[in-house]
C-alpha atoms as a PDB file:
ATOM      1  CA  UNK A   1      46.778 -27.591  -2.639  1.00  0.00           C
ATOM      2  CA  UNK A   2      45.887 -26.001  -6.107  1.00  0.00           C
ATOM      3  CA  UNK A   3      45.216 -22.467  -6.449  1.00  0.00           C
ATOM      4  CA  UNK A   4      41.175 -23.014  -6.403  1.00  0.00           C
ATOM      5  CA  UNK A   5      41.050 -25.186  -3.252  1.00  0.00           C
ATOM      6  CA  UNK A   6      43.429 -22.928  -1.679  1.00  0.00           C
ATOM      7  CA  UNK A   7      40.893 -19.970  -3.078  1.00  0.00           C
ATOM      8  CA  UNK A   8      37.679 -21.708  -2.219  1.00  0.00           C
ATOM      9  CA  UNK A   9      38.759 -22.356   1.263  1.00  0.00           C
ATOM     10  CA  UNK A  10      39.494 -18.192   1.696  1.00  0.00           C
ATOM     11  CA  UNK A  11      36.158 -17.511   0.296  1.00  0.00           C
ATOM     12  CA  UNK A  12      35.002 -19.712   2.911  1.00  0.00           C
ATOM     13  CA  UNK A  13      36.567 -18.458   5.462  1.00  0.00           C
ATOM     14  CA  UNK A  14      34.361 -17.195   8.750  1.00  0.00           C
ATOM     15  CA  UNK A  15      37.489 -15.665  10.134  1.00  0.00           C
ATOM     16  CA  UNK A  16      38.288 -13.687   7.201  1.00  0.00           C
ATOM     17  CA  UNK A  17      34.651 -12.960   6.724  1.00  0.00           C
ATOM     18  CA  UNK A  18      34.428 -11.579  10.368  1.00  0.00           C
ATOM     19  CA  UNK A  19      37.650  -9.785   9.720  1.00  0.00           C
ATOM     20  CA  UNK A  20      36.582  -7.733   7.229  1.00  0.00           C
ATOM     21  CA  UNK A  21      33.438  -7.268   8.333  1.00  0.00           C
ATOM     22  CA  UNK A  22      35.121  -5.789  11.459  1.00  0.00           C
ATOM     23  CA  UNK A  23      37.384  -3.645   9.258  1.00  0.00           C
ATOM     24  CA  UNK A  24      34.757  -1.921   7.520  1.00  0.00           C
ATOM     25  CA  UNK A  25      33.124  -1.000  11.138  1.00  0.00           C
ATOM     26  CA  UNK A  26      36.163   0.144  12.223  1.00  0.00           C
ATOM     27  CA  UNK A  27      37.025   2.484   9.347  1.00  0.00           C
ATOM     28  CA  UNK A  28      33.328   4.014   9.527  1.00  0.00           C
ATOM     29  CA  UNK A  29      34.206   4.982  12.592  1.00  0.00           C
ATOM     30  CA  UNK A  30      37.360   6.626  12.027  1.00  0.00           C
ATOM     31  CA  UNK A  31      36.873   8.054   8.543  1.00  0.00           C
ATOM     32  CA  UNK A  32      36.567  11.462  10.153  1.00  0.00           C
ATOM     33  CA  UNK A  33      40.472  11.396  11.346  1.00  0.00           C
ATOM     34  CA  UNK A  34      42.480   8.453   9.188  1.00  0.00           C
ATOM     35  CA  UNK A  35      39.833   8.732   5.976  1.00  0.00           C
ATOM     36  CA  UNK A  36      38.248   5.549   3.780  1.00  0.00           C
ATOM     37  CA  UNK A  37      41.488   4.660   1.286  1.00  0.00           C
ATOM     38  CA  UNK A  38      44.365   4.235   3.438  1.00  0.00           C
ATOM     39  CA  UNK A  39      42.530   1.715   6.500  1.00  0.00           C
ATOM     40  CA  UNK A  40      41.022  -0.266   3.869  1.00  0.00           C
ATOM     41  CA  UNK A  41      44.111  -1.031   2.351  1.00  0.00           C
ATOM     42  CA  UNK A  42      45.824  -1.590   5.270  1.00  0.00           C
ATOM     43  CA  UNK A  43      43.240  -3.948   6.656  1.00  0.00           C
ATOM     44  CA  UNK A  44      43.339  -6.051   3.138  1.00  0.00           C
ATOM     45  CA  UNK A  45      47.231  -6.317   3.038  1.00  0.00           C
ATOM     46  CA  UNK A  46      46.573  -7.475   7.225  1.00  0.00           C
ATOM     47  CA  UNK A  47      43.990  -9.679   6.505  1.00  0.00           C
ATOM     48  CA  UNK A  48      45.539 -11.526   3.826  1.00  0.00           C
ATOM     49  CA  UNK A  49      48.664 -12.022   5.794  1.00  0.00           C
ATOM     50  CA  UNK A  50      47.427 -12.399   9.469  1.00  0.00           C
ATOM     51  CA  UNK A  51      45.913 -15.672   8.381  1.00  0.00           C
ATOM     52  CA  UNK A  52      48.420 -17.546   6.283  1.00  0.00           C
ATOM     53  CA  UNK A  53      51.443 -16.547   9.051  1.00  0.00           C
ATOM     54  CA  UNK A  54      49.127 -18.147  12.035  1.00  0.00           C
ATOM     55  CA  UNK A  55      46.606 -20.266  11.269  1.00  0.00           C
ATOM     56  CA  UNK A  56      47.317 -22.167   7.652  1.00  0.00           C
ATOM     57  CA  UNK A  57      51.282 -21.900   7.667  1.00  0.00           C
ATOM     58  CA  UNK A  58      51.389 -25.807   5.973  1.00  0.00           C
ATOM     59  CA  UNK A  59      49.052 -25.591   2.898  1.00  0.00           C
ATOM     60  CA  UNK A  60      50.948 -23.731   0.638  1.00  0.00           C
ATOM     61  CA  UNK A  61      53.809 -21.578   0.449  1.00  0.00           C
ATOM     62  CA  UNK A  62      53.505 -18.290   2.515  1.00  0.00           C
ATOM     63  CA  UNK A  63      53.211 -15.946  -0.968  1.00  0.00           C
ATOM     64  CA  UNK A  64      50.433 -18.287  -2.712  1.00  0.00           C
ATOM     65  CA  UNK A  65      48.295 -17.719   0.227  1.00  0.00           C
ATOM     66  CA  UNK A  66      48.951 -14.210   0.840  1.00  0.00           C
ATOM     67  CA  UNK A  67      48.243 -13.548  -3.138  1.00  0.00           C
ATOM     68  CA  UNK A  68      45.245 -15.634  -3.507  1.00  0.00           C
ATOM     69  CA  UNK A  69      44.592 -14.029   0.230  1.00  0.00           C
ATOM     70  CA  UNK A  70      44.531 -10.532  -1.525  1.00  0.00           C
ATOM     71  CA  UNK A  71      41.780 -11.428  -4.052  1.00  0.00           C
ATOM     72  CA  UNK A  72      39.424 -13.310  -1.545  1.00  0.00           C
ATOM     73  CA  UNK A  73      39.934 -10.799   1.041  1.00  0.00           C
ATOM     74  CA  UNK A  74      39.209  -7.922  -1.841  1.00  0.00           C
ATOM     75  CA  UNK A  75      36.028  -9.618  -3.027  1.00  0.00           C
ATOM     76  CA  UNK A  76      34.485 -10.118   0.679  1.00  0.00           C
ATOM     77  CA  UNK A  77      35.685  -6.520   1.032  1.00  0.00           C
ATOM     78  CA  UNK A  78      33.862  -5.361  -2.128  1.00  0.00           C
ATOM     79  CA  UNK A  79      30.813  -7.371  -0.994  1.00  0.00           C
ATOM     80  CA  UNK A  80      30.539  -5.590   2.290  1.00  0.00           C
ATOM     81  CA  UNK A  81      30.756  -2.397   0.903  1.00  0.00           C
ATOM     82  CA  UNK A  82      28.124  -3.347  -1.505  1.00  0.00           C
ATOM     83  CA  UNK A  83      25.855  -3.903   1.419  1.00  0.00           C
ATOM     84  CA  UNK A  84      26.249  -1.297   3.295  1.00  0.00           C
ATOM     85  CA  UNK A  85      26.088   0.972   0.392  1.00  0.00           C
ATOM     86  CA  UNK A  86      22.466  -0.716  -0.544  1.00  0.00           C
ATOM     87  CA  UNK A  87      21.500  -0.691   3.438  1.00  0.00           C
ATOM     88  CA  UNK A  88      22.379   2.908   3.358  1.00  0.00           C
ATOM     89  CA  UNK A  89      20.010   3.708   0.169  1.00  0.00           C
ATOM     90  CA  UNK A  90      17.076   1.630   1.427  1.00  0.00           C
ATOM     91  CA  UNK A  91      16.912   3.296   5.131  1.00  0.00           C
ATOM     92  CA  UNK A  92      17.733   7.002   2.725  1.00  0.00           C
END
């Protein structure tokens, strides 16, 4: 696979989606005691690896996926966060 299928297909990703979307929950509701930097992180470097060691282990080699991983995984993150942030303003 080339690096744009590989990307396209982690963009497209429900999992990954669901994943993040499940990491941002979770770190709303422990920002009082772990903060907002250090989960987020955390959940990007898991979610870009959790997927490529389990599910998609013959596409590519391990670090292509994990790399390309980071981006997608960053960009549904930033989405997200975009959402909630406008969500947040709207209901202000």
């Amino acid at each position: 696979m080339t690096l744009t299928e590989i990307l396209i297909a982690q963009l497209t990703d429900p999992f990954r989606l669901g994943l993040v979307v499940a990491l941002v929950a979770t770190m709303l509701r422990t920002q009082q005691v772990t903060g907002r930097v250090l989960p987020l992180i955390a959940g990007l470097i898991f979610v870009a690896a959790i997927i490529p060691l389990t599910i998609t282990r013959d596409l590519a080699p391990f670090w292509t996926q994990f790399g390309v991983g980071l981006l997608a995984t960053l960009g549904h993150l930033a989405v997200v966060l975009a959402i909630r942030h406008v969500v947040l303003r709207w209901l202000a």
